[in-house]
PDB file of N, CA and C in Angstrom:
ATOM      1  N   UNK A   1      33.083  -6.399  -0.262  1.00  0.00           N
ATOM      2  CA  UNK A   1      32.008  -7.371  -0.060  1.00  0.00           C
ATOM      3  C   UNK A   1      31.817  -8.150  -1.357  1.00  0.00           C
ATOM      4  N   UNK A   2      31.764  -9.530  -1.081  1.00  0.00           N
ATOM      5  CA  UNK A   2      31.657 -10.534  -2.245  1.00  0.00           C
ATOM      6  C   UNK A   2      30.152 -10.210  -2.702  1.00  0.00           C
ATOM      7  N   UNK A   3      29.618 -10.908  -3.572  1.00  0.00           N
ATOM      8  CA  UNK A   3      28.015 -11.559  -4.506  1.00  0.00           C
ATOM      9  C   UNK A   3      27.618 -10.848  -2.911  1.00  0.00           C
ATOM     10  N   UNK A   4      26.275 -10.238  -3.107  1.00  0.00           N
ATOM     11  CA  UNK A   4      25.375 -10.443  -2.348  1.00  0.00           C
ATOM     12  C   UNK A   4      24.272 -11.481  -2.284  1.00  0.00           C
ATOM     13  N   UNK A   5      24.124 -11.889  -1.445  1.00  0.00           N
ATOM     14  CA  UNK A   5      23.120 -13.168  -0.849  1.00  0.00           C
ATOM     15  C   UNK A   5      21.767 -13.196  -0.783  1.00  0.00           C
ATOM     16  N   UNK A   6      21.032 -14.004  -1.301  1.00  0.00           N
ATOM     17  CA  UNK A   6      19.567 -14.001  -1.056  1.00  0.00           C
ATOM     18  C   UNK A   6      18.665 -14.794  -0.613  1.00  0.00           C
ATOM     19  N   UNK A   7      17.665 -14.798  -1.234  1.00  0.00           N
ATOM     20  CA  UNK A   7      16.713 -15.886  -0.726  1.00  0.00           C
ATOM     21  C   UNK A   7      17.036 -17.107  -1.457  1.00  0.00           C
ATOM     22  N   UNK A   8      17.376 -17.102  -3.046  1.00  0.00           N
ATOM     23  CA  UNK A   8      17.599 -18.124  -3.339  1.00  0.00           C
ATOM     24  C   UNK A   8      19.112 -19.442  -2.716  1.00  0.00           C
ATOM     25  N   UNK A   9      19.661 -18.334  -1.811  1.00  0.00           N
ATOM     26  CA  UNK A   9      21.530 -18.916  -1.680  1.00  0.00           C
ATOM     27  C   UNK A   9      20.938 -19.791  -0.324  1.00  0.00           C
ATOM     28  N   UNK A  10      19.297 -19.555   0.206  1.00  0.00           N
ATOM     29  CA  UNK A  10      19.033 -20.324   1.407  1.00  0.00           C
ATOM     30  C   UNK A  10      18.866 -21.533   1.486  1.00  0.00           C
ATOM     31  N   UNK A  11      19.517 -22.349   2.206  1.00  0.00           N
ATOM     32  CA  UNK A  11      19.423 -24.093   2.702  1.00  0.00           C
ATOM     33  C   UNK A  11      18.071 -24.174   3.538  1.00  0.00           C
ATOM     34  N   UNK A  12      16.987 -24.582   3.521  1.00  0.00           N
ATOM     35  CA  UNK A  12      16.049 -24.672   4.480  1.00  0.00           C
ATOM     36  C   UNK A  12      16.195 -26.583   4.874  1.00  0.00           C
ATOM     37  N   UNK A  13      16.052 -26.461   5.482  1.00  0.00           N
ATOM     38  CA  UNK A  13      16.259 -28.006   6.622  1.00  0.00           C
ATOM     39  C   UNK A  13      14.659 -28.109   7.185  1.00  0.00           C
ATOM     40  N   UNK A  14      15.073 -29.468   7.911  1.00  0.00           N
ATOM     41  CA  UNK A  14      13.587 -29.661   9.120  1.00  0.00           C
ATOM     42  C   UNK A  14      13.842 -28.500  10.371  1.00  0.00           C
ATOM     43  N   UNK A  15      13.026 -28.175  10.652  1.00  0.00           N
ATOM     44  CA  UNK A  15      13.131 -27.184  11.934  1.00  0.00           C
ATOM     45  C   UNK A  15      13.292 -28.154  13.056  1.00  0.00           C
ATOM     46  N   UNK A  16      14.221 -27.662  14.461  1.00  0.00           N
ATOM     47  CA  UNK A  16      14.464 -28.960  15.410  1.00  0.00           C
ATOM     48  C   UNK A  16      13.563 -29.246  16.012  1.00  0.00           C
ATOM     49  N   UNK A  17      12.562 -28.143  15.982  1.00  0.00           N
ATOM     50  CA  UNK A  17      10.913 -28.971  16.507  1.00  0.00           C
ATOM     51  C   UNK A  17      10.250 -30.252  16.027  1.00  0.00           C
ATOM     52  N   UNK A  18      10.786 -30.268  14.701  1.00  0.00           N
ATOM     53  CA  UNK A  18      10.300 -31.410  14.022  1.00  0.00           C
ATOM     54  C   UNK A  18      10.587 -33.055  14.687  1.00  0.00           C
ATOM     55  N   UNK A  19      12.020 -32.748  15.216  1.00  0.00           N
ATOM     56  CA  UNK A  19      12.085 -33.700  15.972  1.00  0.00           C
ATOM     57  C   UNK A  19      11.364 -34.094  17.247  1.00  0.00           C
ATOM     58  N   UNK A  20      10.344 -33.265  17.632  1.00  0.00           N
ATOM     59  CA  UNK A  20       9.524 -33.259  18.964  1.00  0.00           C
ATOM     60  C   UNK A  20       8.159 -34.072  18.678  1.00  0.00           C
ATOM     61  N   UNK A  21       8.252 -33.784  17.106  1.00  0.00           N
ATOM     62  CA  UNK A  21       7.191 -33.822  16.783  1.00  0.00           C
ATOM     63  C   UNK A  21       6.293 -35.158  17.105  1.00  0.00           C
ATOM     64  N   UNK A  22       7.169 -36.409  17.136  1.00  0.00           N
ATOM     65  CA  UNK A  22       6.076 -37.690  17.398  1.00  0.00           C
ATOM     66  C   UNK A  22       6.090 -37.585  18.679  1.00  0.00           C
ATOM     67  N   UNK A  23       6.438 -36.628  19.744  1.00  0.00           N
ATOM     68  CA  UNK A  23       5.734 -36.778  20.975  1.00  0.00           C
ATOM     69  C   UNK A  23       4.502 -35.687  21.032  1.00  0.00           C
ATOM     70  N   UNK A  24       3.981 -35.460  20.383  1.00  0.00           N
ATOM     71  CA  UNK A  24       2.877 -34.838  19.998  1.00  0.00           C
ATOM     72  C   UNK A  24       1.629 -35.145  19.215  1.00  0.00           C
ATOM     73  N   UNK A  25       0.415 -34.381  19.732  1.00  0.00           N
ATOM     74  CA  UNK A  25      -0.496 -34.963  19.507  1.00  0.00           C
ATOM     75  C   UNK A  25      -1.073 -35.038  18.098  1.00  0.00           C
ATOM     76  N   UNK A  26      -1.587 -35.661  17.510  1.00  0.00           N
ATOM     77  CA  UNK A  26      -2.095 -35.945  15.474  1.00  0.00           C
ATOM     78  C   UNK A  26      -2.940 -34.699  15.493  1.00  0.00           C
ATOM     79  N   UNK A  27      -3.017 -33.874  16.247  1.00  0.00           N
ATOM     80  CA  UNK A  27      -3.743 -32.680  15.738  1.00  0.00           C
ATOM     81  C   UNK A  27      -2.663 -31.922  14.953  1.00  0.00           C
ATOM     82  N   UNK A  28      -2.179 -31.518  15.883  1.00  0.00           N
ATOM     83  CA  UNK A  28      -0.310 -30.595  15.406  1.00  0.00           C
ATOM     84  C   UNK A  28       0.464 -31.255  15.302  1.00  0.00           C
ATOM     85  N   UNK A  29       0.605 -32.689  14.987  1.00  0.00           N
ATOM     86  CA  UNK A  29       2.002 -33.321  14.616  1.00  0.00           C
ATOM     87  C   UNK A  29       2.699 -32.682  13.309  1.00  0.00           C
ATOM     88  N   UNK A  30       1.381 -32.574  12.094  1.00  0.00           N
ATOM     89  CA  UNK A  30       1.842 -32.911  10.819  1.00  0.00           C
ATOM     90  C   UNK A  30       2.555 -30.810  10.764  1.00  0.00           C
ATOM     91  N   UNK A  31       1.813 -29.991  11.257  1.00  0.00           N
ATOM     92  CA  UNK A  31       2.348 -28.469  11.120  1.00  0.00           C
ATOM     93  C   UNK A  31       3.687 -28.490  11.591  1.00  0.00           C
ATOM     94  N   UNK A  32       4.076 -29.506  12.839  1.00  0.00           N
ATOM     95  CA  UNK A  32       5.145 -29.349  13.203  1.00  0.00           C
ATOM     96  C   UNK A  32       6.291 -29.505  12.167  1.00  0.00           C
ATOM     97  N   UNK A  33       5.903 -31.177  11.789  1.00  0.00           N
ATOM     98  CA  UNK A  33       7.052 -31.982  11.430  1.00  0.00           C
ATOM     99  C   UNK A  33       7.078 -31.028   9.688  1.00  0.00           C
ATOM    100  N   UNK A  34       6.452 -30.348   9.683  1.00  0.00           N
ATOM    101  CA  UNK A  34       6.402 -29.529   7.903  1.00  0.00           C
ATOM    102  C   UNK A  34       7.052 -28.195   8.456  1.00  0.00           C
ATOM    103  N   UNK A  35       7.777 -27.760   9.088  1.00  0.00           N
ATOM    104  CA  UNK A  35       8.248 -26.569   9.592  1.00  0.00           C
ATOM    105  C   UNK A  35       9.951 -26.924   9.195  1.00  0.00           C
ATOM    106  N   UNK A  36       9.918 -25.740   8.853  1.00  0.00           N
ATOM    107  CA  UNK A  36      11.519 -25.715   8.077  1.00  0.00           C
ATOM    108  C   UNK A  36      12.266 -24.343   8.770  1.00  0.00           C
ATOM    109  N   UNK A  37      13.307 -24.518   8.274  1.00  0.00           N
ATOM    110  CA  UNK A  37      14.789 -23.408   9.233  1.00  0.00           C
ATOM    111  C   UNK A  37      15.782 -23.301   8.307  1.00  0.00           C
ATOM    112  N   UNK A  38      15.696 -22.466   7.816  1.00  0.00           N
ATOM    113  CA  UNK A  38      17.516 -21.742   7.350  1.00  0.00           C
ATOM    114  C   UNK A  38      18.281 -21.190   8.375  1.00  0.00           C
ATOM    115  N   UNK A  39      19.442 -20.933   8.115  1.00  0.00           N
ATOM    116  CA  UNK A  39      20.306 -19.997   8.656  1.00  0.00           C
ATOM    117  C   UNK A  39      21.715 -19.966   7.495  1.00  0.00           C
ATOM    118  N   UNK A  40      21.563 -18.426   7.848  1.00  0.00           N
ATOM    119  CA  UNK A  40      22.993 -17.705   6.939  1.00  0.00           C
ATOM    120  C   UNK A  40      23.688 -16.838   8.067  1.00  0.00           C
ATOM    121  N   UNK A  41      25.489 -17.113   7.690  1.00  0.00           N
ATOM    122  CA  UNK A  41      26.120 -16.157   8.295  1.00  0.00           C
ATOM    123  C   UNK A  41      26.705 -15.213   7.109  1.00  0.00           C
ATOM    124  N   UNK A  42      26.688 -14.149   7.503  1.00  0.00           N
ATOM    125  CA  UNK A  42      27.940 -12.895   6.403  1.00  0.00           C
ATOM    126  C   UNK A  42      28.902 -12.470   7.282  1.00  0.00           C
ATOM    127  N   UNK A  43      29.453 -12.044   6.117  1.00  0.00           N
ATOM    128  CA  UNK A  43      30.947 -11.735   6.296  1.00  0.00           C
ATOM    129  C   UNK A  43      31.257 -10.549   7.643  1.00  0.00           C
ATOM    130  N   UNK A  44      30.146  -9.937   8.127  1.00  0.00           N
ATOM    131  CA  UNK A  44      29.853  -9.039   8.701  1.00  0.00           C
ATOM    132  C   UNK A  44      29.841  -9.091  10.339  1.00  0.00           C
ATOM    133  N   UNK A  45      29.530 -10.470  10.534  1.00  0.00           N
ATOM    134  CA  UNK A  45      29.584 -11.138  11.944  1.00  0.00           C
ATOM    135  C   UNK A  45      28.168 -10.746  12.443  1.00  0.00           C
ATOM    136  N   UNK A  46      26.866 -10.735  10.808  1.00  0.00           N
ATOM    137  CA  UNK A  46      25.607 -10.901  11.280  1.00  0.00           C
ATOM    138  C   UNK A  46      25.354 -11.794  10.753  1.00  0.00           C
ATOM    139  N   UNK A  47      24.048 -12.411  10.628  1.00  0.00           N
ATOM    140  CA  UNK A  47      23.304 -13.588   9.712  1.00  0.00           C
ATOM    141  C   UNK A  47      21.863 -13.219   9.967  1.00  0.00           C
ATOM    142  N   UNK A  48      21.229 -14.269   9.709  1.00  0.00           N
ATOM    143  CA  UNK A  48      20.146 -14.421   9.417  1.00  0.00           C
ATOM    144  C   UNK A  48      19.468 -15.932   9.400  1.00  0.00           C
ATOM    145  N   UNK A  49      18.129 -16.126  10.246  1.00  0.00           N
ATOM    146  CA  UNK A  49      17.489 -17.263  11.004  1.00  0.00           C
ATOM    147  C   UNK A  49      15.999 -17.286  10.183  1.00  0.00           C
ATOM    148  N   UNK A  50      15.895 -17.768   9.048  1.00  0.00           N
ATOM    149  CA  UNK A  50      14.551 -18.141   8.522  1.00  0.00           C
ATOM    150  C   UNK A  50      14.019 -19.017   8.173  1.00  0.00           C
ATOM    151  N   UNK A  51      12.449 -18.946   9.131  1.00  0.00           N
ATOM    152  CA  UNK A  51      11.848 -20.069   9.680  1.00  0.00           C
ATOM    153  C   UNK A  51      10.541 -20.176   8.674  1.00  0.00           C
ATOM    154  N   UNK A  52      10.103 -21.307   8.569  1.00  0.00           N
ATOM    155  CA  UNK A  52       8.581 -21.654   7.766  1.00  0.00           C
ATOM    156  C   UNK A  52       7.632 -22.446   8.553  1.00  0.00           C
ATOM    157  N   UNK A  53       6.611 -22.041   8.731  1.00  0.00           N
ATOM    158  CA  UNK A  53       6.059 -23.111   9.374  1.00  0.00           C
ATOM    159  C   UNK A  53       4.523 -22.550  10.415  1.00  0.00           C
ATOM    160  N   UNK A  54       3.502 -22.789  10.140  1.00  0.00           N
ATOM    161  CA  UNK A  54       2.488 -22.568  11.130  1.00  0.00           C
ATOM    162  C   UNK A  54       2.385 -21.695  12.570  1.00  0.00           C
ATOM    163  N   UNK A  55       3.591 -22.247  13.208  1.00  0.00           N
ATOM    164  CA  UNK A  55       3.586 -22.137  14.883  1.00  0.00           C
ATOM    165  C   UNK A  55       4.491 -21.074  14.722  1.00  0.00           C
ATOM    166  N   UNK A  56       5.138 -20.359  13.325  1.00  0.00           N
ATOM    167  CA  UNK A  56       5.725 -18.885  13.800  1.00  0.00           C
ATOM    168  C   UNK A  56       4.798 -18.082  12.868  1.00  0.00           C
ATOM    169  N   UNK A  57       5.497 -16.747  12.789  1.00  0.00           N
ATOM    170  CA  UNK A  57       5.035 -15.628  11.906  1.00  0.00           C
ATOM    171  C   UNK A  57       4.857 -16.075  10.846  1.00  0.00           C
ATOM    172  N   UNK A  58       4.064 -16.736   9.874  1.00  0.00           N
ATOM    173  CA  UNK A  58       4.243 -17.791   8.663  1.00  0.00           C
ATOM    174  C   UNK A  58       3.138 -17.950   8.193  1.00  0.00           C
ATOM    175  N   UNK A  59       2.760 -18.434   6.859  1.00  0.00           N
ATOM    176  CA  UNK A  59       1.405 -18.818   6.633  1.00  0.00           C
ATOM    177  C   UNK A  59       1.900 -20.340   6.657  1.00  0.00           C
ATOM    178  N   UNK A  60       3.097 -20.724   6.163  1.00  0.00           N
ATOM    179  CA  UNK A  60       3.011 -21.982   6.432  1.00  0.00           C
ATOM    180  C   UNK A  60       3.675 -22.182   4.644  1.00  0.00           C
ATOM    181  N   UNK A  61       3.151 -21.652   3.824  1.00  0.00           N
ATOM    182  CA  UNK A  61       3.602 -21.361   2.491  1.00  0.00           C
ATOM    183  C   UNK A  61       4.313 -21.004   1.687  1.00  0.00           C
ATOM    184  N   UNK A  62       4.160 -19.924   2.140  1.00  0.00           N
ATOM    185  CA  UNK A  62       4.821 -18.690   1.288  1.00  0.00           C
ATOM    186  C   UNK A  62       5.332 -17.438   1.713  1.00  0.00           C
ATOM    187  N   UNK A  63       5.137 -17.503   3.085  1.00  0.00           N
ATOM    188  CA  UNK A  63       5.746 -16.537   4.003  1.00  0.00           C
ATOM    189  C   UNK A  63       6.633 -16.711   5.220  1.00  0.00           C
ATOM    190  N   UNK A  64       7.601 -16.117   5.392  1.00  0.00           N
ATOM    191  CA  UNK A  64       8.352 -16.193   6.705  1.00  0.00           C
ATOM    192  C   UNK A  64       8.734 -15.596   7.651  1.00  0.00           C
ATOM    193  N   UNK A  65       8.993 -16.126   8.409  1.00  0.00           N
ATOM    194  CA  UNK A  65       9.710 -15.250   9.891  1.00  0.00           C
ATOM    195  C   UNK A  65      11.388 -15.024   9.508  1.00  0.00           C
ATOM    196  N   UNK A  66      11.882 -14.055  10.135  1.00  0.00           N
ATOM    197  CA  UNK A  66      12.768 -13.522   9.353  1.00  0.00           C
ATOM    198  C   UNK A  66      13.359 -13.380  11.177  1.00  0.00           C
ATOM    199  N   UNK A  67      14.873 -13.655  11.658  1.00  0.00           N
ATOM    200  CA  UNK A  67      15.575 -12.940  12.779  1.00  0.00           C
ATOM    201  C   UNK A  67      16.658 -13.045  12.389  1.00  0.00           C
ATOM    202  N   UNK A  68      17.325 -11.948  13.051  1.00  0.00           N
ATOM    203  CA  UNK A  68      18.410 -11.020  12.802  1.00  0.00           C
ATOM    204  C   UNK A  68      19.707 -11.701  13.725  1.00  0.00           C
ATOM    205  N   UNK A  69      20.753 -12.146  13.015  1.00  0.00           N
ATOM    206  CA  UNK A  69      21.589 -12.605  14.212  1.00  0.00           C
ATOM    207  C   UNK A  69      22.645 -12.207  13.885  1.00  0.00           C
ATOM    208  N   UNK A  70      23.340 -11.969  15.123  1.00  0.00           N
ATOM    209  CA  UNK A  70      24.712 -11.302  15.263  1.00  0.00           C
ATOM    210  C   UNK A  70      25.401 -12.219  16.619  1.00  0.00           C
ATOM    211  N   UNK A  71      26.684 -12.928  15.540  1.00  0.00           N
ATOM    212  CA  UNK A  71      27.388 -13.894  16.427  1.00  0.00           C
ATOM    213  C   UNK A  71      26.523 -15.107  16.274  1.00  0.00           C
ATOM    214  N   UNK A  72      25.812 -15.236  15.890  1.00  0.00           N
ATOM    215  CA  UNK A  72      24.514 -16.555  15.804  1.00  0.00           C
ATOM    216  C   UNK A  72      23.755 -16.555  16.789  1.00  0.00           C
ATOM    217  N   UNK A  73      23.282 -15.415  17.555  1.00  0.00           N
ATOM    218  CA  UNK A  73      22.576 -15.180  18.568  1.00  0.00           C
ATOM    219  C   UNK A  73      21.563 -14.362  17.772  1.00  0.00           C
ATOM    220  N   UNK A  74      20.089 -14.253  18.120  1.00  0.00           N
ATOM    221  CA  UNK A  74      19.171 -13.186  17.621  1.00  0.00           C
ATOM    222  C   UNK A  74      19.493 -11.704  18.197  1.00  0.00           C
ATOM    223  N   UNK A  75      19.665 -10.951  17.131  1.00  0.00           N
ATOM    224  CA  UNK A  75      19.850  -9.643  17.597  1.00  0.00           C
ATOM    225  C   UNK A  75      18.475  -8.658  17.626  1.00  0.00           C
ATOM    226  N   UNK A  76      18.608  -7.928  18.374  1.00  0.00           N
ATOM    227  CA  UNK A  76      16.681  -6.916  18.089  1.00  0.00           C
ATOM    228  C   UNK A  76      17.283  -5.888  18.770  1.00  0.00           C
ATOM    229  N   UNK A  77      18.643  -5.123  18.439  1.00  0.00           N
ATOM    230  CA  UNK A  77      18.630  -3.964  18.090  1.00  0.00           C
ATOM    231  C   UNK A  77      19.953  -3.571  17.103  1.00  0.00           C
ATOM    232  N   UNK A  78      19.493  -3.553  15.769  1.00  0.00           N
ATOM    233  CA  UNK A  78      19.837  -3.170  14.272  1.00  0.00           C
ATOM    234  C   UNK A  78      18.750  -2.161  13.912  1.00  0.00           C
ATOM    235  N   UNK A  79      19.333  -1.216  12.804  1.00  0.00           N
ATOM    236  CA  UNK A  79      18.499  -0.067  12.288  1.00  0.00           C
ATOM    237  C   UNK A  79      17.448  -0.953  11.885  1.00  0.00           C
ATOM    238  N   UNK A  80      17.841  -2.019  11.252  1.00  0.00           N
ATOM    239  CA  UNK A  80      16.796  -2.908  10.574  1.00  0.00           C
ATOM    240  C   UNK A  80      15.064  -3.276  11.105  1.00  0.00           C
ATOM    241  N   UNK A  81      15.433  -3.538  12.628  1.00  0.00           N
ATOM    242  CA  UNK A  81      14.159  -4.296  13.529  1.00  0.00           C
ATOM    243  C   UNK A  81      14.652  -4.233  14.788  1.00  0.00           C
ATOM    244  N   UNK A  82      14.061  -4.117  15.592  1.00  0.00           N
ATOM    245  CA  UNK A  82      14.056  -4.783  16.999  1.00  0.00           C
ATOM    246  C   UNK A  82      13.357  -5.376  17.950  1.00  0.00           C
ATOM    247  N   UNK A  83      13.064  -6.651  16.490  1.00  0.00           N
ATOM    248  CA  UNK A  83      12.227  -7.724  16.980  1.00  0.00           C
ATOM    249  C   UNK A  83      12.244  -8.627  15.682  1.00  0.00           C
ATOM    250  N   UNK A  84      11.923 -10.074  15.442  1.00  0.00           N
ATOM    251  CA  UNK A  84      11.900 -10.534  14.537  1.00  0.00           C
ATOM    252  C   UNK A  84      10.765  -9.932  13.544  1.00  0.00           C
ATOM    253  N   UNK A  85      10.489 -10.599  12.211  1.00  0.00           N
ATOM    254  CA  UNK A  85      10.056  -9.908  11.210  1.00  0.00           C
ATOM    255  C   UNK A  85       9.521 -10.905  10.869  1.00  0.00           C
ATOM    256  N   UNK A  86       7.527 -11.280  10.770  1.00  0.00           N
ATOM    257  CA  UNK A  86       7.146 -11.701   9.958  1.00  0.00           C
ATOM    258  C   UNK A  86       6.248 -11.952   8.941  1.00  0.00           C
ATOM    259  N   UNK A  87       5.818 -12.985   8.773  1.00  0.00           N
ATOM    260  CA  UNK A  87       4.936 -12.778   7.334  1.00  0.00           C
ATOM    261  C   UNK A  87       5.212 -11.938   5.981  1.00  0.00           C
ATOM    262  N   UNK A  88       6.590 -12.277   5.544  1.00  0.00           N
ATOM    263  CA  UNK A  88       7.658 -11.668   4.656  1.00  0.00           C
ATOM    264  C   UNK A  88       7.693 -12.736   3.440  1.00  0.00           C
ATOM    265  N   UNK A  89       7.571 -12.501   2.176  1.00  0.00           N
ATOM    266  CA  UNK A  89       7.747 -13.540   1.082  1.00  0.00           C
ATOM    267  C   UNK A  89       9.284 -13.478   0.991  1.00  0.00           C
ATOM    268  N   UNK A  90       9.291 -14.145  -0.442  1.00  0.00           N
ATOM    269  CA  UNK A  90      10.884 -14.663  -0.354  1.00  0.00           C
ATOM    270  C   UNK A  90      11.279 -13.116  -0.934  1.00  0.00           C
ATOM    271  N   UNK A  91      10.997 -12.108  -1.544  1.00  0.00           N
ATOM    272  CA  UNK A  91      11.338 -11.424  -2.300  1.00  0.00           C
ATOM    273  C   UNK A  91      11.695  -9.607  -1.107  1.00  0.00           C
ATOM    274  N   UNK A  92      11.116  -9.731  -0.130  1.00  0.00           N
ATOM    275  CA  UNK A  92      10.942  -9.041   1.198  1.00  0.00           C
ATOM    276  C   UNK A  92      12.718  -9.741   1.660  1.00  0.00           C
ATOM    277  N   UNK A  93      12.274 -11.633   1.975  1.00  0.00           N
ATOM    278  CA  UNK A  93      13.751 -11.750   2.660  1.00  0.00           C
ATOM    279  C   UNK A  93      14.719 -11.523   2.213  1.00  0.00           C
ATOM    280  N   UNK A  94      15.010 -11.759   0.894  1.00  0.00           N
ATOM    281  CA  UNK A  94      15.867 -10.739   0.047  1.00  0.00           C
ATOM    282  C   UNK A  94      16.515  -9.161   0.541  1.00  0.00           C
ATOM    283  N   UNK A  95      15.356  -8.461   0.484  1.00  0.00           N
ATOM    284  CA  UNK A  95      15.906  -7.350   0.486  1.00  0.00           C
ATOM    285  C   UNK A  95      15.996  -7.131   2.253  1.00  0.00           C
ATOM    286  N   UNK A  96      15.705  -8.161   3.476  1.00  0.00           N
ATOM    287  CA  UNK A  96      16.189  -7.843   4.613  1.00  0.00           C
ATOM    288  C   UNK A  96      17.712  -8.848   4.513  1.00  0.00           C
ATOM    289  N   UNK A  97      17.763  -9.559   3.210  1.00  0.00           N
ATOM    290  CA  UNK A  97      18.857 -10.125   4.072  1.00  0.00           C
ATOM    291  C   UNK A  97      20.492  -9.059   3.170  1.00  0.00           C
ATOM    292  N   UNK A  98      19.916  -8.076   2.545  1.00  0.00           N
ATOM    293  CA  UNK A  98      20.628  -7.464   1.306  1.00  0.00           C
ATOM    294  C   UNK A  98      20.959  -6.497   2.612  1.00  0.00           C
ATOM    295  N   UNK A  99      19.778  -5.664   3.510  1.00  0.00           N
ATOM    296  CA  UNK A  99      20.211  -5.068   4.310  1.00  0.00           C
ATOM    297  C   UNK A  99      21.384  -5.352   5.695  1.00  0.00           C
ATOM    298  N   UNK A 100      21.090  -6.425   5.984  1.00  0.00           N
ATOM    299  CA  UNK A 100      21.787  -7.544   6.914  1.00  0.00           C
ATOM    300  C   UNK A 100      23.228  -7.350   6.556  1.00  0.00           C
ATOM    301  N   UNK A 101      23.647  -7.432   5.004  1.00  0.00           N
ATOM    302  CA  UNK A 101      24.914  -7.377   4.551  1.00  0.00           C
ATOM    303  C   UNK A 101      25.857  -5.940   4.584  1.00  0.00           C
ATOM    304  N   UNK A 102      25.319  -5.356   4.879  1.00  0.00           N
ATOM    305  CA  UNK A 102      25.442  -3.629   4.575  1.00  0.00           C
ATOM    306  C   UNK A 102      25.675  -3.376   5.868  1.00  0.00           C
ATOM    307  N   UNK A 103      24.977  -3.519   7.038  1.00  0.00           N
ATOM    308  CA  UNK A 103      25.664  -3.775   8.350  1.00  0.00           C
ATOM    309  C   UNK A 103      26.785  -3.828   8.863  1.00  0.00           C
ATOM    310  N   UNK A 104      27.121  -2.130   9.524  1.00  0.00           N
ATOM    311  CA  UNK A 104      28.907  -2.280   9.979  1.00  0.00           C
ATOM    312  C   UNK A 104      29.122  -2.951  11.463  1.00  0.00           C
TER     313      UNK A 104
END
């Protein structure tokens, strides 16, 4: 196994909700269109789907939703969880995505 991967190796993007977002109303437009999405694959044929943003497990800040994917599908049964994971800082996704890698 190469470098292990972390929170910092994450790309976060607009989340594709964001694109929904001007058909929506100025109450929740602006939570939407501020919602962000990573995704990582490993070498392992798992990855990892982490989301920011209000409308998930999130403060919106500083915390995230964390899912488990295998094949790029969400997985929810790994020793890890079997269910997504949230309200996790970056230093938590770290060590789920350290576990993620370790995964036979």
């Amino acid at each position: 196994m190469g470098k292990i991967k972390t929170f910092e190796d994450l790309v976060f993007n607009p989340h594709s909700v964001s694109k929904e977002a001007c058909n929506l109303p100025a109450s929740i437009r602006k939570e939407w269109m501020e919602a962000k999405h990573a995704v990582m694959r490993f070498d392992n044929g798992y990855g990892i789907s982490v989301v920011k943003g209000n409308m998930f497990y999130s403060n919106g800040i500083d915390t995230y939703e964390v899912g488990i994917l295998k094949e790029g599908v969400l997985c929810y049964d790994t020793p890890i969880t079997d269910d997504v994971i949230g309200y996790v800082n970056a230093d938590e996704v770290s060590n789920i995505m350290k576990q993620i890698q370790e995964l036979e």
